[in-house]
Protein backbone atom coordinates (compact mmCIF):
# COMPACT_ATOMS: atom_id res chain seq x y z
CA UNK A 1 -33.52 -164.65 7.08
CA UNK A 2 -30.06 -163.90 8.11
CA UNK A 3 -30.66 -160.93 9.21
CA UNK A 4 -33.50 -162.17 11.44
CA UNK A 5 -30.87 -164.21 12.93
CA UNK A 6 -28.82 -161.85 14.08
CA UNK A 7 -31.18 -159.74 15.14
CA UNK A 8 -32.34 -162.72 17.56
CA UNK A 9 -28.68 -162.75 18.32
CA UNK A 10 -28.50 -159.18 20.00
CA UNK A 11 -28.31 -158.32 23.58
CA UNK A 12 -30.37 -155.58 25.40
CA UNK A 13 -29.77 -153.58 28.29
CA UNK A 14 -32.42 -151.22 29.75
CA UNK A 15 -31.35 -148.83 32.76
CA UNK A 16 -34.29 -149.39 34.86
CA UNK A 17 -37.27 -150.90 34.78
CA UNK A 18 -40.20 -148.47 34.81
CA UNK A 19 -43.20 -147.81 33.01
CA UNK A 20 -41.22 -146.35 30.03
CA UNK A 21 -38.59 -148.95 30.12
CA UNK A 22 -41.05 -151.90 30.68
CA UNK A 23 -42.56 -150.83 27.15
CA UNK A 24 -39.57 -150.94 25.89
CA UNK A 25 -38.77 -154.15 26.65
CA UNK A 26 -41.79 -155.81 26.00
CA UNK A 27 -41.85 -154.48 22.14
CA UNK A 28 -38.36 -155.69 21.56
CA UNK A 29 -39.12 -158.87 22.71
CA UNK A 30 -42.12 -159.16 20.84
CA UNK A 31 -40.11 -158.24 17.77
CA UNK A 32 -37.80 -161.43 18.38
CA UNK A 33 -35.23 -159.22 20.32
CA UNK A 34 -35.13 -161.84 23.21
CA UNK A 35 -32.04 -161.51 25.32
CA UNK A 36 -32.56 -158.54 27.19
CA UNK A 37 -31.89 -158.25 30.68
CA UNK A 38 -32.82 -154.13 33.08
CA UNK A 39 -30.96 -152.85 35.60
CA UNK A 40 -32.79 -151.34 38.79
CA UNK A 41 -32.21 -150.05 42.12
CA UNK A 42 -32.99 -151.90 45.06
CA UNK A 43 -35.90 -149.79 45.83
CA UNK A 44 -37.64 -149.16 42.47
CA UNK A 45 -39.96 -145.71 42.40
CA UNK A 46 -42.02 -146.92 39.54
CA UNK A 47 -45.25 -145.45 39.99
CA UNK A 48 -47.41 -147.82 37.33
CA UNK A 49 -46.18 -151.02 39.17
CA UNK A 50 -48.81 -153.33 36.99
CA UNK A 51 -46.98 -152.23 34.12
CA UNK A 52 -43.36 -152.03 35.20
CA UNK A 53 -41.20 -155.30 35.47
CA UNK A 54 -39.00 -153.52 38.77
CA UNK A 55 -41.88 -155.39 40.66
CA UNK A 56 -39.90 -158.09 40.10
CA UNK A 57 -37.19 -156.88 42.48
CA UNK A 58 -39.65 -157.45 45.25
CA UNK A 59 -41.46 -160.27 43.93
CA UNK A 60 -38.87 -162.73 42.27
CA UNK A 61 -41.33 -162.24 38.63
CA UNK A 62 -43.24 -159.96 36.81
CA UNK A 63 -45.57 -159.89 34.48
CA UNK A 64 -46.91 -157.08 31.91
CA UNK A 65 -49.53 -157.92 29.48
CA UNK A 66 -48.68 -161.45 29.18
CA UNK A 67 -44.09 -161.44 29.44
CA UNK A 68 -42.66 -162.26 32.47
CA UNK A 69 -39.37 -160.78 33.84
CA UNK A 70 -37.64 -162.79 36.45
CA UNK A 71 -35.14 -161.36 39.10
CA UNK A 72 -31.57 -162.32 38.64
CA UNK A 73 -29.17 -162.06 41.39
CA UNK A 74 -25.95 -162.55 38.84
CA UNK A 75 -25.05 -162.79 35.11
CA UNK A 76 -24.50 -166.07 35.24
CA UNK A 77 -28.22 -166.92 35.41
CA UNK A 78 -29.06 -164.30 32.16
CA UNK A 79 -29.06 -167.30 29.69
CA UNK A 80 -31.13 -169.98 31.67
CA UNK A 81 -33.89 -166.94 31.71
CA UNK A 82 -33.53 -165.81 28.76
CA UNK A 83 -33.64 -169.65 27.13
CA UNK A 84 -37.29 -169.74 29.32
CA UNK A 85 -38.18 -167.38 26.69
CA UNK A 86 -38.61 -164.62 29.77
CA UNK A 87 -37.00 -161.16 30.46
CA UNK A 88 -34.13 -160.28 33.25
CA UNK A 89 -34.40 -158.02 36.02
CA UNK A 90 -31.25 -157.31 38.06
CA UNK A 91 -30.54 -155.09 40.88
CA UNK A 92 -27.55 -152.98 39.75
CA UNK A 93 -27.57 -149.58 40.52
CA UNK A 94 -24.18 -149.01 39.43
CA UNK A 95 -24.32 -150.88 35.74
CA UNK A 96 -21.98 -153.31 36.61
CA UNK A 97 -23.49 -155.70 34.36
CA UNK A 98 -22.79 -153.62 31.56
CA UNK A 99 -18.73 -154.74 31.67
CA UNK A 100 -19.96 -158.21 32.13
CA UNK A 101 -22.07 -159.20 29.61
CA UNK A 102 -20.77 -156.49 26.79
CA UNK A 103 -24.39 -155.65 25.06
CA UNK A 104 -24.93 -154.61 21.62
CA UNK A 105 -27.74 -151.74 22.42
CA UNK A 106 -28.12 -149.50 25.92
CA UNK A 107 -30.86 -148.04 26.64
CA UNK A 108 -31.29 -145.37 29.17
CA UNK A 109 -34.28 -145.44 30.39
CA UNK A 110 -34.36 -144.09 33.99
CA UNK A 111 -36.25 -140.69 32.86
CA UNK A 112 -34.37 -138.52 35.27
CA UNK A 113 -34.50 -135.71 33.10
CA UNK A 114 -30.25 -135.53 33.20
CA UNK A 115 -27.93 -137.67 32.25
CA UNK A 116 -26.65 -139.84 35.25
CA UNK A 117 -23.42 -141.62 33.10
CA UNK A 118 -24.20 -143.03 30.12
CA UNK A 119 -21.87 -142.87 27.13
CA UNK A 120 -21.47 -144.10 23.61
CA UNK A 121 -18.63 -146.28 24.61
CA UNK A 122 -21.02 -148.30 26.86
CA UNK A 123 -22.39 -150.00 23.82
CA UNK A 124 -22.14 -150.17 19.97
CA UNK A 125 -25.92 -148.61 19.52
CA UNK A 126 -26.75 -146.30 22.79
CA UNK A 127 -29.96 -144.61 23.26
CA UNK A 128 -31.42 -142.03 25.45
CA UNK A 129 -34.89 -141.66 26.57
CA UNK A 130 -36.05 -137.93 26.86
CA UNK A 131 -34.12 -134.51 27.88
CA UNK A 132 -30.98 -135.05 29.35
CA UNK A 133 -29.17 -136.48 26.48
CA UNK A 134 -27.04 -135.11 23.59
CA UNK A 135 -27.35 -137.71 20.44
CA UNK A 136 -23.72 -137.50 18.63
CA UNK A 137 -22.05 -136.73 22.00
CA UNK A 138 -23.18 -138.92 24.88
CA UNK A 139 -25.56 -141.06 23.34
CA UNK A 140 -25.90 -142.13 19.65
CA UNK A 141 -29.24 -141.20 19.21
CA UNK A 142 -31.95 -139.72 21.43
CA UNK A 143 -35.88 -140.60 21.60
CA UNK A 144 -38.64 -137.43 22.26
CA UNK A 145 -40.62 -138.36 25.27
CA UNK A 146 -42.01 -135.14 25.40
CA UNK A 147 -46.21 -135.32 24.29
CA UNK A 148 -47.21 -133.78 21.06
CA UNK A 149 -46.01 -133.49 17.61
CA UNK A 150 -42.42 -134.97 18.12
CA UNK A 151 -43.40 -137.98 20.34
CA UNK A 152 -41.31 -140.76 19.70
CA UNK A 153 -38.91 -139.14 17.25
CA UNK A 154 -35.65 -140.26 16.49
CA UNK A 155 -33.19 -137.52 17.62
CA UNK A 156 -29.78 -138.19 15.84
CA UNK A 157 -27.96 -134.50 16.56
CA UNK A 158 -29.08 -132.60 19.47
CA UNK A 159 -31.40 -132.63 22.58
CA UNK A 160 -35.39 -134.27 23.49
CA UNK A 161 -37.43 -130.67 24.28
CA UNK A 162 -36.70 -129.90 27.75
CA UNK A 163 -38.97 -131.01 30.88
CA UNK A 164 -41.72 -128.64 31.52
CA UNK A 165 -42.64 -130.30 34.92
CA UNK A 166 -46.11 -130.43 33.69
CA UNK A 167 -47.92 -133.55 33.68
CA UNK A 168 -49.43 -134.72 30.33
CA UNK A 169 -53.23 -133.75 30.73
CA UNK A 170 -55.98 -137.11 30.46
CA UNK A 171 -59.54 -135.95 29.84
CA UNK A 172 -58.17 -132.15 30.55
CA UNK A 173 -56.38 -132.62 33.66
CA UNK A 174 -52.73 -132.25 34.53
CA UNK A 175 -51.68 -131.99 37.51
CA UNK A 176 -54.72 -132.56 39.91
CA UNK A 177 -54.39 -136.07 38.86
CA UNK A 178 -50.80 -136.96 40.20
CA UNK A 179 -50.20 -137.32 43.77
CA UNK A 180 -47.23 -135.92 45.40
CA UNK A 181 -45.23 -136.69 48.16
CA UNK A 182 -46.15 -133.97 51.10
CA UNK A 183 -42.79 -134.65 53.01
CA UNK A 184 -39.81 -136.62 53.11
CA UNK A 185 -40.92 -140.24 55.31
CA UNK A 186 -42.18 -143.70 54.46
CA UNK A 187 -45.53 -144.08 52.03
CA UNK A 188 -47.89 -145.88 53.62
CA UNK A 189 -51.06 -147.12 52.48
CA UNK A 190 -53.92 -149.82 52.16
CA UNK A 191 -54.79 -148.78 48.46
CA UNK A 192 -54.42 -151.12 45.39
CA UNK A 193 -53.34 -149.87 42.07
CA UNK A 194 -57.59 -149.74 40.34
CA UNK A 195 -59.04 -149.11 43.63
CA UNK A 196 -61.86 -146.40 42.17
CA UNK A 197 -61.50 -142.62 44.36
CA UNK A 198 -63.69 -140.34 45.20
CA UNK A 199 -62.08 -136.05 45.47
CA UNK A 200 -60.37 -135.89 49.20
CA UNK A 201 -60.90 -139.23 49.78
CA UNK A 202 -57.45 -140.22 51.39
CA UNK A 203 -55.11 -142.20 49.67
CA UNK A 204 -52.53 -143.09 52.06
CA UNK A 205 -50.07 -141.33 54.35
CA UNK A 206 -46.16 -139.87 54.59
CA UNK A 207 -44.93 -140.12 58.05
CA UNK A 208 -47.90 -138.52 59.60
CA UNK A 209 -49.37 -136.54 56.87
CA UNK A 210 -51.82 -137.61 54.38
CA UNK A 211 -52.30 -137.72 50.98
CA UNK A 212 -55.20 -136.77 49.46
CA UNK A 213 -57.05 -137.48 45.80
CA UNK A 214 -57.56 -133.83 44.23
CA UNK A 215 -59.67 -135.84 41.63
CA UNK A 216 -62.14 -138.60 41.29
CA UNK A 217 -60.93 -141.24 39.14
CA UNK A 218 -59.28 -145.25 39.33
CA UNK A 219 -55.97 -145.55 40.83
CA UNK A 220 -53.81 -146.00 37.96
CA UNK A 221 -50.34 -145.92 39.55
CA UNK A 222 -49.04 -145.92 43.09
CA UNK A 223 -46.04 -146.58 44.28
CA UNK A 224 -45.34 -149.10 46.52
CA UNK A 225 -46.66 -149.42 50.08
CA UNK A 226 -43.23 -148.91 52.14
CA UNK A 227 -41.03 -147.25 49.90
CA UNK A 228 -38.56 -143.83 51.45
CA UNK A 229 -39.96 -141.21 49.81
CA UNK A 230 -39.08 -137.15 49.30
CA UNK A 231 -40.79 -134.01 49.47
CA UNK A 232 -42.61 -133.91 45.88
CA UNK A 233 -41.59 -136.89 45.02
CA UNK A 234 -44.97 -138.50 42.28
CA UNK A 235 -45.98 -141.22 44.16
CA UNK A 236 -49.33 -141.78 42.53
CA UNK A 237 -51.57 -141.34 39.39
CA UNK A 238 -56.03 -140.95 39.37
CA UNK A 239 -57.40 -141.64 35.92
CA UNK A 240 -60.59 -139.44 35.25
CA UNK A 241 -61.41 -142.01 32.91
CA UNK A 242 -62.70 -144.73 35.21
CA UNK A 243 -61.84 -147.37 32.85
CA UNK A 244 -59.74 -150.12 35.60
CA UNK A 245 -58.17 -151.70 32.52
CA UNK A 246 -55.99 -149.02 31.51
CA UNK A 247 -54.06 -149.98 35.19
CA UNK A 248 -52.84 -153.07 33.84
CA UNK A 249 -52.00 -152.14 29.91
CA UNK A 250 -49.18 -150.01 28.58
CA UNK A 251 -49.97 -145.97 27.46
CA UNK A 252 -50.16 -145.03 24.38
CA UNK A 253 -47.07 -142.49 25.36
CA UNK A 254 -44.81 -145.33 26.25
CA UNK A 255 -46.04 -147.81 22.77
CA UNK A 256 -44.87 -145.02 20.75
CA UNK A 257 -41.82 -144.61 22.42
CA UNK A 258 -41.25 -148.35 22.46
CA UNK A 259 -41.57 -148.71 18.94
CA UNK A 260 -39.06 -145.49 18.05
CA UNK A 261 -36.64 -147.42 20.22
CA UNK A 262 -37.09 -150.50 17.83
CA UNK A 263 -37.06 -148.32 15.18
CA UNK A 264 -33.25 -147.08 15.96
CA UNK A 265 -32.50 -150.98 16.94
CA UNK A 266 -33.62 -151.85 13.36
CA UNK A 267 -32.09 -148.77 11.65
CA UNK A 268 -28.54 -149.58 13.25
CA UNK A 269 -28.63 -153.63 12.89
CA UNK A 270 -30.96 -154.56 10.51
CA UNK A 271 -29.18 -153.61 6.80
C-alpha cells in the first residue's frame, strides 16, 4: 500500500503529445500514475489526431479512448487538472516546464529519430523513445520502437535499432499506405480522419499540388487541415483494413511501448 502511494505521488512529463506519447500517457494514468502533464509545439504534426492528446492545443481538450487532456496555458493550473482526474497539455517547445515543476520521470517522446536535448539530469528516471538515444549516457534507459522481435524492450546500455525509413507494413503494405508531403506549403483538405478512399482518389492538396491515395483503405491519420508542411513530410495514413474503428483506438505498436515505459516507471520506483 505504501508503495501505491507514492507511486500516485509521482509526476510525469512527456515531450510531445503524439500518437506514441498519447499511449503513453494514457497507460500510466490508468495504472494510477495521475499527475502527468506533455509538452508540445504550437503547431503539433501528429498524424493520428483521434488518438493524440496535441489536439488539445487547438481545441482546449482531448480525448483518447475515454481520458481527457486539457490545455494549460501555465503551471500554475497543473494541479486543478490534474485534481479533475484529467491529463495536461502545454505548449512548450522549449521544456520550460521541466525547471518548474521538477518531475520525477521524462519521457521523450517526440520520435525524431535524434536526440533534440534531453539528459539524465532533467529528471531522476529519464527515458527515450526509439533511435536517437544512448541509455547510461543521455538517457537512463531507452525503449525499442522499432517492429519485430525487440518491440518494447527495455534498453539499459546502448542504442534502439536505427530508423530504416520504412514504414511498418499492415496487411503487406508499407509505404503505399502513408501519404507524403509533395512540397513545402500549407495542407489543405476537406477529408476527416475514417473517411473510406478509393486508389487516386485525392486526398487533399499542398499549395497547388495534390495528394493522392496510392491505396484503397479508411483514413486512419491525417494531419491537420492548415498545418505548414515540408517536402516529405507524412502527413497521412490509409488502412487496407477498412475497419473505421482502428481510427479512434491506440496500435498495438504504441500499447506495447506504453506498457515498457510503465515497466521502467515500476522497475525504478516501485521496490
Amino acid at each position: 500500500m505504501e508503495a501505491d502511494i507514492q507511486l500516485k505521488k509521482l509526476i510525469i512529463a512527456i515531450k510531445g503529445a503524439g500518437e506514441m506519447a498519447s499511449a503513453v500517457a494514457w497507460r500510466l494514468y490508468m495504472a494510477n500514475l495521475r499527475s502527468i502533464f506533455m509538452m508540445e509545439t504550437a503547431m503539433p504534426l501528429a498524424v493520428r489526431r483521434e488518438v493524440a492528446f496535441c489536439e488539445a492545443v487547438h481545441t482546449g481538450s482531448k480525448t483518447v479512448e475515454g481520458l481527457e487532456a486539457l490545455r494549460a496555458s501555465g503551471a500554475e493550473r497543473f494541479h486543478s487538472i490534474w485534481d479533475q482526474g484529467k491529463i495536461v497539455v502545454t505548449v512548450d517547445a522549449e521544456w520550460n516546464t521541466l525547471r518548474n515543476m521538477r518531475p520525477d520521470v521524462l519521457v521523450d517522446a517526440i520520435l525524431a529519430k535524434k536526440n533534440l536535448g534531453t539528459r539524465t539530469h532533467d529528471a531522476p528516471l529519464v527515458i527515450g523513445l526509439g533511435p536517437g538515444f544512448v541509455a547510461g549516457e543521455d538517457v537512463h534507459c531507452v525503449i525499442e520502437t522499432q517492429r519485430g522481435h525487440n518491440l518494447g524492450r527495455i534498453i539499459t546500455t546502448g542504442s534502439a535499432e536505427p530508423d530504416t525509413g520504412v514504414p511498418g507494413a499492415v496487411d503487406g503494405i508499407a509505404a503505399e499506405r502513408v501519404l507524403r508531403s509533395p512540397a513545402n506549403g500549407q495542407f489543405l483538405s476537406s477529408c476527416r480522419i475514417g473517411d473510406y478512399i478509393e486508389k487516386g482518389d485525392a486526398v487533399g492538396r499542398v499549395g497547388e499540388t495534390q495528394v493522392f491515395g496510392r491505396i484503397g483503405g479508411v483514413l486512419r491519420g491525417l494531419i491537420r487541415p492548415g498545418t505548414w508542411v515540408t517536402s516529405g513530410l507524412k502527413i497521412g495514413d490509409i488502412d487496407p483494413r477498412k475497419d473505421v474503428t482502428r481510427c479512434f483506438t491506440t496500435s498495438d505498436k504504441a500499447r506495447a511501448i506504453a506498457g515498457s515505459v510503465l515497466e521502467a516507471v515500476l522497475r525504478t520506483y516501485n521496490r
